[in-house]
N, C-alpha and C. Protein backbone atom coordinates (compact mmCIF):
# COMPACT_ATOMS: atom_id res chain seq x y z
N UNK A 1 0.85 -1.18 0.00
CA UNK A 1 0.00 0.00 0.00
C UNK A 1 0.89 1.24 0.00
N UNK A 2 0.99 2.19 -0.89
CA UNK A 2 1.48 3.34 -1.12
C UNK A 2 1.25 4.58 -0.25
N UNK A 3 1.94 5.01 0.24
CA UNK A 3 1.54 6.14 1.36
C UNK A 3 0.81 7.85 0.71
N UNK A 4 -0.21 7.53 1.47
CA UNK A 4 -0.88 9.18 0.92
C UNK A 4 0.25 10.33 0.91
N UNK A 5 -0.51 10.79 -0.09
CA UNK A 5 0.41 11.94 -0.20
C UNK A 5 -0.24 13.15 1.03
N UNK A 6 0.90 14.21 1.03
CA UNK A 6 0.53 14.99 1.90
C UNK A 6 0.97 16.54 1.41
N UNK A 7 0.00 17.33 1.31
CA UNK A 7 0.50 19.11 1.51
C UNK A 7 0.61 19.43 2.05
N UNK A 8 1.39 19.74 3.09
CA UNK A 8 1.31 20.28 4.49
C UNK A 8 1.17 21.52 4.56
N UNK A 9 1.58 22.45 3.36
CA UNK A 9 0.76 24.05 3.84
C UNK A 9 -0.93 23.92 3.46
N UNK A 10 -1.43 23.22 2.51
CA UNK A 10 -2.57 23.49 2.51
C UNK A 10 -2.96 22.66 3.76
N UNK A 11 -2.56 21.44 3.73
CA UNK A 11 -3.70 20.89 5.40
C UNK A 11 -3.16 22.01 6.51
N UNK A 12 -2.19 23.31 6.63
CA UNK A 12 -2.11 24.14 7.41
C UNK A 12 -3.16 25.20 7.40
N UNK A 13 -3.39 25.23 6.52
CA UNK A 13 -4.34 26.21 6.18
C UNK A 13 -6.05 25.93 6.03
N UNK A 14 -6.35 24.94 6.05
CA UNK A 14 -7.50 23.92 6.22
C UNK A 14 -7.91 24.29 7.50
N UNK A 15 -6.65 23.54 8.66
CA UNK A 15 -6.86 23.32 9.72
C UNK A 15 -7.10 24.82 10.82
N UNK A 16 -6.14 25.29 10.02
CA UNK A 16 -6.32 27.25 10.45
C UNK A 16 -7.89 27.66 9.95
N UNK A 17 -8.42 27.17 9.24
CA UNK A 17 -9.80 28.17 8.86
C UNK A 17 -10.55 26.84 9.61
N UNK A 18 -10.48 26.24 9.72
CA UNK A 18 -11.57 25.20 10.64
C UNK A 18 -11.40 25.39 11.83
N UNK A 19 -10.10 26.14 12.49
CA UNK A 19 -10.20 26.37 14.19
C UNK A 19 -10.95 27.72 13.89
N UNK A 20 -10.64 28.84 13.58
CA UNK A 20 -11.11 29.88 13.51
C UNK A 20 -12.76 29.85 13.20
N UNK A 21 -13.43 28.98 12.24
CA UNK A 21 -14.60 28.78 12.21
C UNK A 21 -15.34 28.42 13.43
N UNK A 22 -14.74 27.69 13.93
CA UNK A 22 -15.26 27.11 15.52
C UNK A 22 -15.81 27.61 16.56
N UNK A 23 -14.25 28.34 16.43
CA UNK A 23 -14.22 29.35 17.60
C UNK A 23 -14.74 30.60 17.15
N UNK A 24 -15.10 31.24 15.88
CA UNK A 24 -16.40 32.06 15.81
C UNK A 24 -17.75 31.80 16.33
N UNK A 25 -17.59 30.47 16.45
CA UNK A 25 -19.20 30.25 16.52
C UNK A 25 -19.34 29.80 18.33
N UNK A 26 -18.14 29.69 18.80
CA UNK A 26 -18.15 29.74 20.39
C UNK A 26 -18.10 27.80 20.37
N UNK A 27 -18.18 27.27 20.01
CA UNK A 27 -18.08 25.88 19.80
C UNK A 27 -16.56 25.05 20.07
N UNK A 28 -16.70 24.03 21.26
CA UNK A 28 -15.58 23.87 21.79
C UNK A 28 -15.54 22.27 21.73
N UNK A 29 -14.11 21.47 21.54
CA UNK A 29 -13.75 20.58 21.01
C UNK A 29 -14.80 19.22 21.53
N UNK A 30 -14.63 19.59 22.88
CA UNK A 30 -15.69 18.73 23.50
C UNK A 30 -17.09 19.05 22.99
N UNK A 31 -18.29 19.84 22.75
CA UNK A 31 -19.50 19.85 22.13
C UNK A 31 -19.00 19.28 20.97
N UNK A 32 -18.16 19.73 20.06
CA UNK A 32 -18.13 19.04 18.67
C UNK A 32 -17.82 17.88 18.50
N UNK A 33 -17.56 16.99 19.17
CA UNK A 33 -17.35 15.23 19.55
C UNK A 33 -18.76 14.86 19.76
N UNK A 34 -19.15 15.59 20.86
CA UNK A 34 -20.14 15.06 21.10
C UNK A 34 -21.58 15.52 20.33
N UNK A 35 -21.77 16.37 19.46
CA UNK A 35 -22.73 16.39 18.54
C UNK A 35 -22.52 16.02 17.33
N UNK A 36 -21.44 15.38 17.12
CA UNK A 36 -21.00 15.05 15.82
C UNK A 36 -20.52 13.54 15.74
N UNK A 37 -19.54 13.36 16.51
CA UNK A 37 -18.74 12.05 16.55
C UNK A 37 -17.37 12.24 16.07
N UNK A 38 -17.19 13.66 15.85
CA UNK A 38 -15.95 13.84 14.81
C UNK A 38 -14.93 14.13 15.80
N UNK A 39 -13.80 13.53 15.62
CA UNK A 39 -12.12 13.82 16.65
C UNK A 39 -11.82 15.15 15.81
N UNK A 40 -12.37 16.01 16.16
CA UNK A 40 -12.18 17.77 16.04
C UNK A 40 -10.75 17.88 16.23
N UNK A 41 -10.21 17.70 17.55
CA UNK A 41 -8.80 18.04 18.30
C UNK A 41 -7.96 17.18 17.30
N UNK A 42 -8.01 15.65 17.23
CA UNK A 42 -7.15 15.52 15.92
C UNK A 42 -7.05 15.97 14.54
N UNK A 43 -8.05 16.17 14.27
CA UNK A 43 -8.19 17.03 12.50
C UNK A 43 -7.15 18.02 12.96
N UNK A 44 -7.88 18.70 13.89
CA UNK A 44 -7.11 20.40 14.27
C UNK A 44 -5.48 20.48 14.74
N UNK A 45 -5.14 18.61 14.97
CA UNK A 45 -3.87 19.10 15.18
C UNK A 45 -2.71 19.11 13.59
N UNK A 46 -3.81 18.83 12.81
CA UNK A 46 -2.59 19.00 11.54
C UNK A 46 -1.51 17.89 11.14
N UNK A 47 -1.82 16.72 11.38
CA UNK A 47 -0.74 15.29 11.33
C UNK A 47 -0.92 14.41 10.82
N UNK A 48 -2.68 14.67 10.07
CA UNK A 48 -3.55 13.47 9.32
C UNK A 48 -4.14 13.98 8.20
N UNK A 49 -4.06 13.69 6.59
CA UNK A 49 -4.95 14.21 5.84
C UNK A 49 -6.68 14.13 6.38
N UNK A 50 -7.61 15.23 6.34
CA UNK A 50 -8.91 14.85 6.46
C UNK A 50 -9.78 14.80 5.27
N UNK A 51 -10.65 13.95 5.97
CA UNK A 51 -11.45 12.98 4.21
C UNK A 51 -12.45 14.31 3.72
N UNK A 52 -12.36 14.42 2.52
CA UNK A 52 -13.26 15.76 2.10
C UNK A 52 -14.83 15.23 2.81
N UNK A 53 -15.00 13.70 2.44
CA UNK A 53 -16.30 13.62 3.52
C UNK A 53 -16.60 14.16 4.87
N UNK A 54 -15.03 13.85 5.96
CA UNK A 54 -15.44 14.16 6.87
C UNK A 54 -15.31 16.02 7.02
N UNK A 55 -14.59 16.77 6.11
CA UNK A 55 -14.70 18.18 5.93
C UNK A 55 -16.12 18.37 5.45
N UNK A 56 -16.86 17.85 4.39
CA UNK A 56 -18.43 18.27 4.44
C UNK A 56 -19.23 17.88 5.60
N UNK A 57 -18.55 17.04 6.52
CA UNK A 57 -19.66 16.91 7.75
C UNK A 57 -19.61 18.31 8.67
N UNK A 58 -18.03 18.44 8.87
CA UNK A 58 -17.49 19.82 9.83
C UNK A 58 -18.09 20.98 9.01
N UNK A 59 -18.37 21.16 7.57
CA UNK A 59 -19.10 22.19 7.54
C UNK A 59 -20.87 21.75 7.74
N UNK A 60 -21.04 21.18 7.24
CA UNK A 60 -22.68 21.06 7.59
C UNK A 60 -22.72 20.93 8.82
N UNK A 61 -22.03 21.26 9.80
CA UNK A 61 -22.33 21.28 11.33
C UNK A 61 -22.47 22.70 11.26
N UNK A 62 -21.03 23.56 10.84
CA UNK A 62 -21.17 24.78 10.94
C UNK A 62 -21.90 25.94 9.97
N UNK A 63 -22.87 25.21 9.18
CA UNK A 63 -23.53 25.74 8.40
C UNK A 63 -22.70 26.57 7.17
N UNK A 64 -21.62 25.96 6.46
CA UNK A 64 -21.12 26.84 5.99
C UNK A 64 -20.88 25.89 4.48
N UNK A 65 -21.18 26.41 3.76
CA UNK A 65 -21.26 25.29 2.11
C UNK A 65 -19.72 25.04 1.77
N UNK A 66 -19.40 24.19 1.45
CA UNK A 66 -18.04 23.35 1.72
C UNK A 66 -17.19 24.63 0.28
N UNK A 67 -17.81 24.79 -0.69
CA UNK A 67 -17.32 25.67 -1.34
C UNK A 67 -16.96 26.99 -0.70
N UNK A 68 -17.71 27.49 -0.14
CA UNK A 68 -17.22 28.79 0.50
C UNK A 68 -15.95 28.55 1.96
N UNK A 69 -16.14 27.70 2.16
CA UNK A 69 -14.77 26.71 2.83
C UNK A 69 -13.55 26.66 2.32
N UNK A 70 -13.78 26.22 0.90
CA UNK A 70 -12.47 25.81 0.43
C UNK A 70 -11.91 27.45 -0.27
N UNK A 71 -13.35 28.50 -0.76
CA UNK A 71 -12.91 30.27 -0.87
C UNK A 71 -12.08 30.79 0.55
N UNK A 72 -12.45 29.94 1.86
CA UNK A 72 -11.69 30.93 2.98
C UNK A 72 -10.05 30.42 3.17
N UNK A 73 -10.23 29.32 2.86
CA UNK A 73 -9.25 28.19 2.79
C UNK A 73 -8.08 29.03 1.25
N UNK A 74 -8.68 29.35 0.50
CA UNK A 74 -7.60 29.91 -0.40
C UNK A 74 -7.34 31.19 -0.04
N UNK A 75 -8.75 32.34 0.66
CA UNK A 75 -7.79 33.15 0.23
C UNK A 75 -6.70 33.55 2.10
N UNK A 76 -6.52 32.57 2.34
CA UNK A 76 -5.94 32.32 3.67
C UNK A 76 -4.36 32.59 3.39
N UNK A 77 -4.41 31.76 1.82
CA UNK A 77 -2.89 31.81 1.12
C UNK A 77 -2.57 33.20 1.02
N UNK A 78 -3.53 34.16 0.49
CA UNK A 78 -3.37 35.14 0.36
C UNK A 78 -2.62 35.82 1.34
N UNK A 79 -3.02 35.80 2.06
CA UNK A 79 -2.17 36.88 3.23
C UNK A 79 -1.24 37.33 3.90
């Protein structure tokens, strides 16, 4: 089995607009386990690719359309 590949500035930058989303919305690692099932704190620590599935779940929690996700997610590069 061939090892995934990895970007590590973009999963930096993923993981940077998914804490910041969070924590806009006041939402803390523990509620998001537990209304979701999702290991939040591991995604967020940046050491594992995350499955675009489980990124459309983290936005349909936070109400935010996975496209306009991947717009905050680029222009993140920007800056």
């Amino acid at each position: 089995m061939s090892k995934q590949l990895q970007n590590i500035e973009l999963l930096e930058r993923i993981v940077f607009c998914i804490k910041e989303i969070r924590k806009s919305k006041n939402i803390t690692l523990e509620i998001f386990y537990f209304d979701t099932g999702i290991h939040l704190a591991r995604i967020e620590q940046g050491k594992h690719n995350v499955t675009i599935s489980t990124l459309a779940n983290i936005c349909l929690y936070f109400d935010i359309e996975l496209s306009d996700f991947f717009l905050l997610v680029e222009n993140k590069n920007k800056k």
